[in-house]
N, C-alpha and C. Protein backbone atom coordinates (compact mmCIF):
# COMPACT_ATOMS: atom_id res chain seq x y z
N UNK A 1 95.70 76.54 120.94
CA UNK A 1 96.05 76.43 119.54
C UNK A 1 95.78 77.76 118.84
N UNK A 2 96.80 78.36 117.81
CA UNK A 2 96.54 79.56 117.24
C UNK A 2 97.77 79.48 116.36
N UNK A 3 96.83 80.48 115.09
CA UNK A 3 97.93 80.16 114.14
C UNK A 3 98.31 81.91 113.94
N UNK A 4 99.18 82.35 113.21
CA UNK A 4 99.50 83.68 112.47
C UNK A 4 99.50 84.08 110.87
N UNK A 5 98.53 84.94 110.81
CA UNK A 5 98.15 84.71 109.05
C UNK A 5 98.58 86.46 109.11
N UNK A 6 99.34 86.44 108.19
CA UNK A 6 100.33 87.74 107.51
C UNK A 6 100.23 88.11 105.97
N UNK A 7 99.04 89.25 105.98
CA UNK A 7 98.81 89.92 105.18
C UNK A 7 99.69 90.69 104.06
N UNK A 8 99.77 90.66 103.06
CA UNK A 8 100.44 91.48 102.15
C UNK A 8 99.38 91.88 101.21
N UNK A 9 99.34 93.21 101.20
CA UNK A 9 98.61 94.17 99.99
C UNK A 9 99.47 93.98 99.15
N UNK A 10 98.76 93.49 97.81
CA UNK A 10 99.41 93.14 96.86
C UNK A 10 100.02 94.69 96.33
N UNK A 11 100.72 94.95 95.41
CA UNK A 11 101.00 96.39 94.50
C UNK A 11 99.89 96.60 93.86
N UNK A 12 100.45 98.02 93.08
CA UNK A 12 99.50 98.46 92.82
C UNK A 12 99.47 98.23 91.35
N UNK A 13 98.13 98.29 90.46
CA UNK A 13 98.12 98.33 89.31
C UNK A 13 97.77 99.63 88.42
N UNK A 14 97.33 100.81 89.44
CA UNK A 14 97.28 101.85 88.49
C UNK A 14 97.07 102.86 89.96
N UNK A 15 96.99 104.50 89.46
CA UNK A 15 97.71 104.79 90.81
C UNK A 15 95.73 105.18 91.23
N UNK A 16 96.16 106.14 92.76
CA UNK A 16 94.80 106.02 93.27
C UNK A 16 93.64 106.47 92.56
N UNK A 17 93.55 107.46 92.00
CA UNK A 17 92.13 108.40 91.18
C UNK A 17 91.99 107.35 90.16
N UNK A 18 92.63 106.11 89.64
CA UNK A 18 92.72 105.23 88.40
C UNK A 18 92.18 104.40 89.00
N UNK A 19 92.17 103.74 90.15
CA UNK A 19 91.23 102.58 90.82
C UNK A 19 90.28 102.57 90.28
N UNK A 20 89.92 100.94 89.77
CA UNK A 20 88.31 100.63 89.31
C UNK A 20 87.91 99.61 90.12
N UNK A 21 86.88 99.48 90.52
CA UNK A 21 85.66 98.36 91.39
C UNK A 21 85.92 97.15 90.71
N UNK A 22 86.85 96.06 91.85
CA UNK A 22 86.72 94.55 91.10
C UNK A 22 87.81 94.90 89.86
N UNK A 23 88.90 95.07 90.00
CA UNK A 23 89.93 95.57 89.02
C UNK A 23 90.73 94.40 89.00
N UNK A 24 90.55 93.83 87.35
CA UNK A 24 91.37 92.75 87.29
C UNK A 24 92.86 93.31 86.28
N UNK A 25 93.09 94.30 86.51
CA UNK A 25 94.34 94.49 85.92
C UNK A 25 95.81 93.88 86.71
N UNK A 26 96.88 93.75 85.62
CA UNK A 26 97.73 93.50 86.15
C UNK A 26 98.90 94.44 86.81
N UNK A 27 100.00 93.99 87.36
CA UNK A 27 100.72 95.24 87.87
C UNK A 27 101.07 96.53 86.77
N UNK A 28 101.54 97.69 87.50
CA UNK A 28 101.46 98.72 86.30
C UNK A 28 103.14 98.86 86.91
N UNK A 29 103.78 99.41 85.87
CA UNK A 29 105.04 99.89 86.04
C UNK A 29 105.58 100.10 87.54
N UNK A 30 105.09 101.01 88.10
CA UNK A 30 105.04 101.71 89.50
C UNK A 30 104.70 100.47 90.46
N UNK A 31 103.82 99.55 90.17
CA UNK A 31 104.03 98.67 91.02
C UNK A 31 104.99 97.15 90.88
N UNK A 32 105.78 97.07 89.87
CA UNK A 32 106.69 96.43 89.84
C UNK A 32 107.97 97.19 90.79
N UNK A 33 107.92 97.97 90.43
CA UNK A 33 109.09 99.02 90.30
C UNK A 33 108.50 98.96 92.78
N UNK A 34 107.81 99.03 92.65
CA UNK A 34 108.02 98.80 94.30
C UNK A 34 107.85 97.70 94.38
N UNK A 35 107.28 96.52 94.25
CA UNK A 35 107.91 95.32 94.34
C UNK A 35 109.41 95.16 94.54
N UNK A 36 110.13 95.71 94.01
CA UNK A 36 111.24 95.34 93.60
C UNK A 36 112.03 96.18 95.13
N UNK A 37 111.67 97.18 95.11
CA UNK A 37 112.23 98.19 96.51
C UNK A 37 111.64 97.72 97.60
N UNK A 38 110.53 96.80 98.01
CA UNK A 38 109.84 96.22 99.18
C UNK A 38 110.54 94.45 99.23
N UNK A 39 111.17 93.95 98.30
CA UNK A 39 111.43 92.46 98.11
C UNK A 39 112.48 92.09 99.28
N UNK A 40 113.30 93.28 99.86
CA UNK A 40 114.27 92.47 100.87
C UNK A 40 113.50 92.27 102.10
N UNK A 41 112.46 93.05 102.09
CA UNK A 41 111.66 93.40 103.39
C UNK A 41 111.06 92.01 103.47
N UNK A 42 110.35 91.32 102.62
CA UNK A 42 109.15 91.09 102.40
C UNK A 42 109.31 88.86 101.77
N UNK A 43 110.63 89.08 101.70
CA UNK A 43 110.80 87.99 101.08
C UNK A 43 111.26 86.45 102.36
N UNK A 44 111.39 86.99 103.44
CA UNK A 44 111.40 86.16 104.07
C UNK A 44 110.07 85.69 104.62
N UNK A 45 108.96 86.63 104.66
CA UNK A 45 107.49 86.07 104.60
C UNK A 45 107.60 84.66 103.73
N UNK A 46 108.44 84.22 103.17
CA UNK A 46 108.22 83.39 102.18
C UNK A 46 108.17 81.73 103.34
N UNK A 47 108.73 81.99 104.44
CA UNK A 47 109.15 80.67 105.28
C UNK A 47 107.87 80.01 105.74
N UNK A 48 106.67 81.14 105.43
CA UNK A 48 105.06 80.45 106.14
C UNK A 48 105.14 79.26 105.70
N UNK A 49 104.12 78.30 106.71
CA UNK A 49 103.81 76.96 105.80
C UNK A 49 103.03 77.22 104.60
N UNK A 50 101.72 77.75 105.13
CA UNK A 50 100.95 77.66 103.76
C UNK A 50 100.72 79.12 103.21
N UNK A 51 100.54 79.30 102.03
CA UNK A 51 100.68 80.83 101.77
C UNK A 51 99.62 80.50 100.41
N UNK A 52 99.07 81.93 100.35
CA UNK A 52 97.76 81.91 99.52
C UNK A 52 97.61 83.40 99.24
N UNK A 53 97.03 83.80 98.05
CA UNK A 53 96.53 84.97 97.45
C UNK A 53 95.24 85.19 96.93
N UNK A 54 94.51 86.52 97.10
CA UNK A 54 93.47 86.54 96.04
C UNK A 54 93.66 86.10 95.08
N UNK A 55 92.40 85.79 93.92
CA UNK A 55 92.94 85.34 92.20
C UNK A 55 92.87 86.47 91.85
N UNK A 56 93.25 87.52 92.06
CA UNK A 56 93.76 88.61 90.30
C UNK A 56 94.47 89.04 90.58
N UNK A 57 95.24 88.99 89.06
CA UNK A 57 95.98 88.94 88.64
C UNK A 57 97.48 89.92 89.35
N UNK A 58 96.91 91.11 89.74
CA UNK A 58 97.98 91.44 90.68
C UNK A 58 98.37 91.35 92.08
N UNK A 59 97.40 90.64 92.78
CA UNK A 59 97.93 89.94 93.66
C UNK A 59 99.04 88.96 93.31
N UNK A 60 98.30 87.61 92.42
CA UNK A 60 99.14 86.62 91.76
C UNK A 60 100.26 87.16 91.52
N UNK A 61 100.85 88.41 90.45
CA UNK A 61 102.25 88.74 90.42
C UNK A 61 102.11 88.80 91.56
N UNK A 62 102.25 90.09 92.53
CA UNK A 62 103.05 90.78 93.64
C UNK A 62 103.40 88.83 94.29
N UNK A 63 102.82 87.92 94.77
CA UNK A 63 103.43 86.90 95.00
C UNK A 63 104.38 86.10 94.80
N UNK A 64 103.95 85.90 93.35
CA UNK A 64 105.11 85.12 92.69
C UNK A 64 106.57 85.90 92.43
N UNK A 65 106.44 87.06 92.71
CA UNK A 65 107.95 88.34 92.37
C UNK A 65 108.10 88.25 93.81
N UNK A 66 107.25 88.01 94.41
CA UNK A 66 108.41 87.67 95.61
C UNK A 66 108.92 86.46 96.31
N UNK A 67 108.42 85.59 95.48
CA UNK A 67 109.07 83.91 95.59
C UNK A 67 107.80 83.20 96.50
N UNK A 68 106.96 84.06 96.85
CA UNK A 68 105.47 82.98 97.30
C UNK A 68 105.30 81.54 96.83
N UNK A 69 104.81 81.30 95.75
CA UNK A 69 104.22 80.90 94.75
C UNK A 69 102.79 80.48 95.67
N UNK A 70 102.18 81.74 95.85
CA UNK A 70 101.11 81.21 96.49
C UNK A 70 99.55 80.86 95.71
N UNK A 71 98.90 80.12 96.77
CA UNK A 71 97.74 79.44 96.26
C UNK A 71 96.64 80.60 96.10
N UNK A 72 96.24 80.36 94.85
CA UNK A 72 95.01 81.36 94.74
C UNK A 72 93.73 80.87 95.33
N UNK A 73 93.16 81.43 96.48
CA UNK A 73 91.78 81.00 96.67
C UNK A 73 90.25 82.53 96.55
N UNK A 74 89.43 81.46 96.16
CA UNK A 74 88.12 82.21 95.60
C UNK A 74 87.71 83.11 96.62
N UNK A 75 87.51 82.40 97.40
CA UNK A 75 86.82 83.18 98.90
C UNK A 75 87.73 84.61 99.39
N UNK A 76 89.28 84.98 98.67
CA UNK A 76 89.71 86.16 98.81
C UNK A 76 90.02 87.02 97.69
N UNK A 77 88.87 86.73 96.90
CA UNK A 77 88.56 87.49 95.84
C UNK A 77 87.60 88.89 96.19
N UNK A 78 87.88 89.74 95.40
CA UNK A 78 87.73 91.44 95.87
C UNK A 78 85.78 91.19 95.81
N UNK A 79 85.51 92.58 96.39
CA UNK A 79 83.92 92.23 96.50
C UNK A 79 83.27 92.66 95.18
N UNK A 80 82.45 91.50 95.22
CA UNK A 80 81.84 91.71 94.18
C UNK A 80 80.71 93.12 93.84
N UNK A 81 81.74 93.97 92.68
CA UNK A 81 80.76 95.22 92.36
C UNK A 81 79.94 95.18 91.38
N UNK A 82 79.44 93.95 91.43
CA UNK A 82 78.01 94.17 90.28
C UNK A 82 78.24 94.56 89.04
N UNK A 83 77.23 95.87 88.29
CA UNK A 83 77.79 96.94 87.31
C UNK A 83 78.17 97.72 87.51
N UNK A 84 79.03 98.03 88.70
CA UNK A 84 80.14 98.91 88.83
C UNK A 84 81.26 98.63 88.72
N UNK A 85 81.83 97.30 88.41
CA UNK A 85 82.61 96.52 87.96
C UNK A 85 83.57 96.95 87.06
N UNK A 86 84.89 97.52 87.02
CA UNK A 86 85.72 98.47 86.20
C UNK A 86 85.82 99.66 85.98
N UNK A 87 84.55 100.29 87.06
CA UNK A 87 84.07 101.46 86.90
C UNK A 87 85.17 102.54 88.16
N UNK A 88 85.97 104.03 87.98
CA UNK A 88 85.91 104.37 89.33
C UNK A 88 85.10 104.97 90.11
N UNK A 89 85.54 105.62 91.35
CA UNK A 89 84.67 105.74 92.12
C UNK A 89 83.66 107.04 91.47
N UNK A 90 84.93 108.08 90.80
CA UNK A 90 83.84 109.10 90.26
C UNK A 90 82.89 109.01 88.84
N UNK A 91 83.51 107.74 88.33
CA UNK A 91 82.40 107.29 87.06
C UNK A 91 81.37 107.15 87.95
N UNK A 92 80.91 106.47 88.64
CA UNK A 92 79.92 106.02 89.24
C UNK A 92 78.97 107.01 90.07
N UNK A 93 79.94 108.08 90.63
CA UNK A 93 78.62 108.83 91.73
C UNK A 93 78.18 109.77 90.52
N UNK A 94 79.06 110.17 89.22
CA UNK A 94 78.73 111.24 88.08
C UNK A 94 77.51 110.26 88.00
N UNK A 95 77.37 108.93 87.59
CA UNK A 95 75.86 108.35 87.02
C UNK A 95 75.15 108.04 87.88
N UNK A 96 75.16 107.60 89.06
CA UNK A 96 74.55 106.94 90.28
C UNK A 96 74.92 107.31 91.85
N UNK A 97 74.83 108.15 91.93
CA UNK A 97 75.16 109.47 92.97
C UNK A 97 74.06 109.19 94.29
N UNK A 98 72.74 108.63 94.49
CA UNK A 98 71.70 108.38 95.40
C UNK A 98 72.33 106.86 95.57
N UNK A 99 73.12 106.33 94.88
CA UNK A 99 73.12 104.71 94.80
C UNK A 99 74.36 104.69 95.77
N UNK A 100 75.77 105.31 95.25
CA UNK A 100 76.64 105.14 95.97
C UNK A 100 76.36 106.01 97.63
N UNK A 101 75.83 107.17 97.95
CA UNK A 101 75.18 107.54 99.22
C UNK A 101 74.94 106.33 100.26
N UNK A 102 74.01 105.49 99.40
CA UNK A 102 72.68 104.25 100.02
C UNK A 102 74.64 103.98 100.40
N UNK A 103 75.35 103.10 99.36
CA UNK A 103 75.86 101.96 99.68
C UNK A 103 76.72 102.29 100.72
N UNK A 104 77.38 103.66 101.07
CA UNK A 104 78.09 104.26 101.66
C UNK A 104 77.77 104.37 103.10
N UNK A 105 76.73 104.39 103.19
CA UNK A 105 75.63 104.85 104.45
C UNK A 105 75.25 103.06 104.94
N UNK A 106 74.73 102.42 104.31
CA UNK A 106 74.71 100.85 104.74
C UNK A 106 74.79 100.00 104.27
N UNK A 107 75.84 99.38 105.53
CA UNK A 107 77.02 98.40 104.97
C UNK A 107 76.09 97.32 104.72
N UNK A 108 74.80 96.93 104.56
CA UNK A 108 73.88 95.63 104.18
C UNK A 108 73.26 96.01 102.32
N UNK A 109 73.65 97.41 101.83
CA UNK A 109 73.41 97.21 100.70
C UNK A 109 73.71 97.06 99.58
N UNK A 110 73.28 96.85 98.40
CA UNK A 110 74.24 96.64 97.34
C UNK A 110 73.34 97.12 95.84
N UNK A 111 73.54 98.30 95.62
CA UNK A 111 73.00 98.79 94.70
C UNK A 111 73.57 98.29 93.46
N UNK A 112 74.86 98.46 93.09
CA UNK A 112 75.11 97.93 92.13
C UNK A 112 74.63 96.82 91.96
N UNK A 113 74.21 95.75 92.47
CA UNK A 113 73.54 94.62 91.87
C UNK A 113 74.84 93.08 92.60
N UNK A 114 75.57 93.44 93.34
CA UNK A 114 76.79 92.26 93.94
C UNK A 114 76.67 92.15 95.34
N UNK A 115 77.70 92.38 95.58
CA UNK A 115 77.96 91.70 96.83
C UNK A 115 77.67 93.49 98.01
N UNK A 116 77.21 93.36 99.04
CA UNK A 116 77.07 93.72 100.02
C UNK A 116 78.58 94.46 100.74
N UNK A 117 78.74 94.91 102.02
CA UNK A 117 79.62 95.03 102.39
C UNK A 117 79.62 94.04 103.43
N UNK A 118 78.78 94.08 104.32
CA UNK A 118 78.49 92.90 105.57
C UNK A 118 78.94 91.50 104.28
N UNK A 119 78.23 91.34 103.63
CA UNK A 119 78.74 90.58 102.80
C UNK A 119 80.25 89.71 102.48
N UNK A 120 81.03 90.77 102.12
CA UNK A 120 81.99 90.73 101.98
C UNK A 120 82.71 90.10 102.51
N UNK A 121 82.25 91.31 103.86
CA UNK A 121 83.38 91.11 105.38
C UNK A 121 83.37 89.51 106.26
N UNK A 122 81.81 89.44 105.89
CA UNK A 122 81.36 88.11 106.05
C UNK A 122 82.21 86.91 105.62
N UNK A 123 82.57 86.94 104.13
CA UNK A 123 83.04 85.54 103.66
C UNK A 123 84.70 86.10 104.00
N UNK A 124 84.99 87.13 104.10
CA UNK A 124 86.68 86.90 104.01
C UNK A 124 86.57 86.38 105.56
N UNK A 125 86.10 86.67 106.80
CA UNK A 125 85.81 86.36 107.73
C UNK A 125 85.70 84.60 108.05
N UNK A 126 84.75 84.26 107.27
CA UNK A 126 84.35 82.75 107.14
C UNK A 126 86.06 82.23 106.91
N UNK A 127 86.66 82.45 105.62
CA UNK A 127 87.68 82.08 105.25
C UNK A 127 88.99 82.12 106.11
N UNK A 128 88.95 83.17 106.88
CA UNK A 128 89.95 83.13 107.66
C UNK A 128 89.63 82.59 109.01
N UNK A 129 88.20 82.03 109.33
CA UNK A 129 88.26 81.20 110.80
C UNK A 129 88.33 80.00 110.48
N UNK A 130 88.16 79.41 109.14
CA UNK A 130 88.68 78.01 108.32
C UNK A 130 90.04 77.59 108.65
N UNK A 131 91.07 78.72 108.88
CA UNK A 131 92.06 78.47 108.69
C UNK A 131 92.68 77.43 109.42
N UNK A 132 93.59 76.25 109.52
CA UNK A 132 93.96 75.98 110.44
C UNK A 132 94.77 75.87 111.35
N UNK A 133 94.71 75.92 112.66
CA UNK A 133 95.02 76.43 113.90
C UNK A 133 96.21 75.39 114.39
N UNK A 134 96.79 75.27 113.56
CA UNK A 134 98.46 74.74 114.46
C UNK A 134 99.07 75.64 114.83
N UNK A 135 98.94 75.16 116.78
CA UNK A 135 100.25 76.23 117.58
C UNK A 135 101.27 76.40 116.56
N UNK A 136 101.26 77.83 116.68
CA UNK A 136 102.45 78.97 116.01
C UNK A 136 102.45 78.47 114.74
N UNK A 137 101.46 77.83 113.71
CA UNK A 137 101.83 78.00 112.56
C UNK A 137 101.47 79.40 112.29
N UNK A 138 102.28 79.26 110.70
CA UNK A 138 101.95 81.04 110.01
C UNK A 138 101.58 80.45 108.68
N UNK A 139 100.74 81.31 108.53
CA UNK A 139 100.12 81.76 107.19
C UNK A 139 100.60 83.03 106.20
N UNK A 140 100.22 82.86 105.34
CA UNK A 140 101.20 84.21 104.42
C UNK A 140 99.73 84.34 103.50
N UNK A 141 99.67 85.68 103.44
CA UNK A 141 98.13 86.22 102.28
C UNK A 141 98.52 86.84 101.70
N UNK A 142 98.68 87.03 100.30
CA UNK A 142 98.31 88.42 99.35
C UNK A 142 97.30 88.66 98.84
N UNK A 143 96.70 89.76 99.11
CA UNK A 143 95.65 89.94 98.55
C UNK A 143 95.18 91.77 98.78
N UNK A 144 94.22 91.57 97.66
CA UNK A 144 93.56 93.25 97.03
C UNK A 144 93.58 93.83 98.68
N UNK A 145 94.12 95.27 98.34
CA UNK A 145 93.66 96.07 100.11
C UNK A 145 92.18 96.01 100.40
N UNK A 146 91.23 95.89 99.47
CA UNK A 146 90.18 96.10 100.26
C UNK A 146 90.32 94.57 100.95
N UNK A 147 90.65 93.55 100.39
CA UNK A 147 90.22 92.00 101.47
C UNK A 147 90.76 92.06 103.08
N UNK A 148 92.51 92.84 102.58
CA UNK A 148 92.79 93.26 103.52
C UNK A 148 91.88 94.06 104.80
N UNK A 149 91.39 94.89 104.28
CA UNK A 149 90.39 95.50 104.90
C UNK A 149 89.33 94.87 105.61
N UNK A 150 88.60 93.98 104.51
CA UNK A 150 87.66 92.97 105.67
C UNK A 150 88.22 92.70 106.59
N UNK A 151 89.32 91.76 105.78
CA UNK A 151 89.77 90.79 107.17
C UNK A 151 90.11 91.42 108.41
N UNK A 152 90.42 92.80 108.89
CA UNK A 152 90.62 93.69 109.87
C UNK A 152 89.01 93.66 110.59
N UNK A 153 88.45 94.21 109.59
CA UNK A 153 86.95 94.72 110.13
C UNK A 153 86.68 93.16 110.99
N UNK A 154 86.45 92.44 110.09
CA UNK A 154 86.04 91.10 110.84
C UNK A 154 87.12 90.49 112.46
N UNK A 155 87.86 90.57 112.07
CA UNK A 155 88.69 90.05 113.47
C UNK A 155 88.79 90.74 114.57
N UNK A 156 88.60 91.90 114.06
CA UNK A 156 88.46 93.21 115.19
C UNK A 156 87.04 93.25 116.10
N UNK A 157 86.04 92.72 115.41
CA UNK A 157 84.84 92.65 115.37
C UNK A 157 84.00 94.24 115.19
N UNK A 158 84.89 94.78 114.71
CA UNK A 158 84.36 96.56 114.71
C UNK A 158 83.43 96.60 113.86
N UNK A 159 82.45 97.95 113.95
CA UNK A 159 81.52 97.97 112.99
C UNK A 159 81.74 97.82 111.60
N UNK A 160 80.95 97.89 110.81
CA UNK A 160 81.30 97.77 109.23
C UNK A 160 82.05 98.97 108.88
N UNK A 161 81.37 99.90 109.39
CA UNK A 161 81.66 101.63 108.99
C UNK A 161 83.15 101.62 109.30
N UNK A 162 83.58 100.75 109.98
CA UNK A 162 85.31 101.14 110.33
C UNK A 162 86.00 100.56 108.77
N UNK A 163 85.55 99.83 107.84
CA UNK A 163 86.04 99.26 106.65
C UNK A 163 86.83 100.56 105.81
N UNK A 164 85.46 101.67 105.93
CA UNK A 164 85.93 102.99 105.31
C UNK A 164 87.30 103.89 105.98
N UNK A 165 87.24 103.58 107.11
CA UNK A 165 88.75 104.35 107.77
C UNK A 165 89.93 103.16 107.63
N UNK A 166 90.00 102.30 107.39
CA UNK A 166 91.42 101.79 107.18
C UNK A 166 91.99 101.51 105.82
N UNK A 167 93.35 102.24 106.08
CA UNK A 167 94.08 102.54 104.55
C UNK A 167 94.88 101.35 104.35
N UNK A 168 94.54 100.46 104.11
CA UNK A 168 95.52 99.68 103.05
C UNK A 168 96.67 100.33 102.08
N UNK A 169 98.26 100.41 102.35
CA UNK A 169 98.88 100.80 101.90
C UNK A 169 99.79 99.75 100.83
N UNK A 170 99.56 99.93 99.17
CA UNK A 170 100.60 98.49 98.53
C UNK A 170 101.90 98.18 99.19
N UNK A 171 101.77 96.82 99.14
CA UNK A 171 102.92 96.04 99.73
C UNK A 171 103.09 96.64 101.63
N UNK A 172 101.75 96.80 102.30
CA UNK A 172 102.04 96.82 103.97
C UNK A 172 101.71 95.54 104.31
N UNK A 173 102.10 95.27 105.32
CA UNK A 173 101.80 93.97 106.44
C UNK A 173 100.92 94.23 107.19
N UNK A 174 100.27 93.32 107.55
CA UNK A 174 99.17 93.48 109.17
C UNK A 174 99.67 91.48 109.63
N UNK A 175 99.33 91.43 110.46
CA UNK A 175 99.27 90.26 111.24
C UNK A 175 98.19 90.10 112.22
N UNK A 176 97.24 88.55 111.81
CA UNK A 176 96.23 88.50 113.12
C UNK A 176 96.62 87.12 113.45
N UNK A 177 96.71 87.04 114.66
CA UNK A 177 96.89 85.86 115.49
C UNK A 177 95.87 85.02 116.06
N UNK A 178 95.60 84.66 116.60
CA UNK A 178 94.13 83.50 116.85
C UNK A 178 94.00 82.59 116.66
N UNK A 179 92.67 81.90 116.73
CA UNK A 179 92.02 81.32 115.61
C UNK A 179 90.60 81.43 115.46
N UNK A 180 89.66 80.65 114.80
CA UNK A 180 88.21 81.00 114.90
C UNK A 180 88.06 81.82 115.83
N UNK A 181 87.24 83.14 115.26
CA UNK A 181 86.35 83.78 116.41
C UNK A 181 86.98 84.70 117.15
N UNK A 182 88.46 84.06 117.33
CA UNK A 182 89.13 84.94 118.57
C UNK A 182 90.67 85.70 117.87
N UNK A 183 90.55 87.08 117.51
CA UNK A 183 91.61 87.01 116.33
C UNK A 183 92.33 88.35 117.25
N UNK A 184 93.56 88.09 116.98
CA UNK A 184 94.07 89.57 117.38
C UNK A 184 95.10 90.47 116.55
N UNK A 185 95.13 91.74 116.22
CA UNK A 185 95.71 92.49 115.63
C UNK A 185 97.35 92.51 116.20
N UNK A 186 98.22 92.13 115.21
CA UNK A 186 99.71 92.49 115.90
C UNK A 186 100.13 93.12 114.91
N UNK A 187 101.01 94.48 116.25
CA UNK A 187 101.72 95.57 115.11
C UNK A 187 103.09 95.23 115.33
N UNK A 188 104.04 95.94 114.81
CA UNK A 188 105.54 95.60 115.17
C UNK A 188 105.95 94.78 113.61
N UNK A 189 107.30 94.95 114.28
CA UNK A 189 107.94 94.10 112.95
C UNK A 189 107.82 92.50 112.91
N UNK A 190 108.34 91.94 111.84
CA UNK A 190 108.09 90.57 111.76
C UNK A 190 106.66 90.04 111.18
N UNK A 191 106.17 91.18 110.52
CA UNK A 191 104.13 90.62 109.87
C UNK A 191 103.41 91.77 111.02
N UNK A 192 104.06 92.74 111.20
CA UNK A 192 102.99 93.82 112.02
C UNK A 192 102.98 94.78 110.57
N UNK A 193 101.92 95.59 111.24
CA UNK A 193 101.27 96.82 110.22
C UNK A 193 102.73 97.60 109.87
N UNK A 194 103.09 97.67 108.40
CA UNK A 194 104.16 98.48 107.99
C UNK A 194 103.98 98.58 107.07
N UNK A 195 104.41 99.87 106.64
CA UNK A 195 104.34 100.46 104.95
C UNK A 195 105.65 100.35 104.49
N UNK A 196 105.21 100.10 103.65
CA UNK A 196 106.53 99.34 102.35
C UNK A 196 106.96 100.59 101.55
């Protein structure tokens, strides 16, 4: 028994140096505007049985613009950054420069005051061995690149430190196959790793 759960990085809501920690903004121009150039690609993902998104808000669009109407669940909500929360990355090392080091250096801490990285990787992990395992069903995800990201780290079983080398690109695919415990990375077309 094994099912196929097919990732979509939601768009983007503001471009990279504009990223804030736990960013509940909605899509920004630029990421409608690729929505719209990724939708022929991307819209037959729509045939999964069950399909689900992080809750914010630009996940939720990038879904629903592409005919998802997928379920928002909690457990693939972005990690929690404490009071770094809206902040970017260079607000934060300008004020707290020994803090982001620590958090950078190990994946068990959490200076800002939230969630961990083991943490993290942990519950998107939990959530995706929940899933259930009907031969060749598929699953459909949108959600923030970093969840994306766990969910790699975790199925791969790679160290934490590998979280920091994988680029989540808006609107790419990944595909893991499995189920509990036993997950595997598929590239190729059809829900393999592709940039939109």
């Amino acid at each position: 028994m094994h099912v196929r759960v097919t990732f979509v990085a939601a768009a983007r809501s503001s471009s990279l140096l504009a990223e804030r920690f736990d960013d509940d903004r909605p899509l920004d121009q630029a990421g409608w505007h690729e929505v719209q150039l990724a939708a022929h690609g991307l819209v037959p993902l729509a045939a999964a049985e069950l399909r689900y998104c992080s809750p914010t808000p630009r996940s939720r669009a990038t879904g629903d613009a592409l005919g998802y109407a997928p379920l928002a669940q909690v457990a693939l909500r972005d990690c929690d950054m404490g009071r770094w929360r809206g902040l970017t990355l260079a607000e934060v090392t300008a004020r707290e420069p020994g803090a982001v080091d620590a958090w950078l250096a190990d994946p068990r801490s959490a200076p800002h005051g939230g969630e961990s990285l083991l943490s993290f990787i942990a519950r998107v992990g939990q959530w995706l061995d929940t899933r259930p395992a009907d031969d060749g069903g598929r699953i459909l995800v949108v959600a923030e690149p970093a969840v994306v990201r766990a969910a790699l780290v975790y199925a791969l079983k790679a160290p934490p430190a590998t979280y920091w080398n994988i680029d989540v690109r808006p609107l790419s695919t990944v595909a893991l196959t499995g189920r509990a415990g036993r997950w595997s990375l598929r590239l190729g077309g059809g829900g393999g790793l592709e940039a939109a």
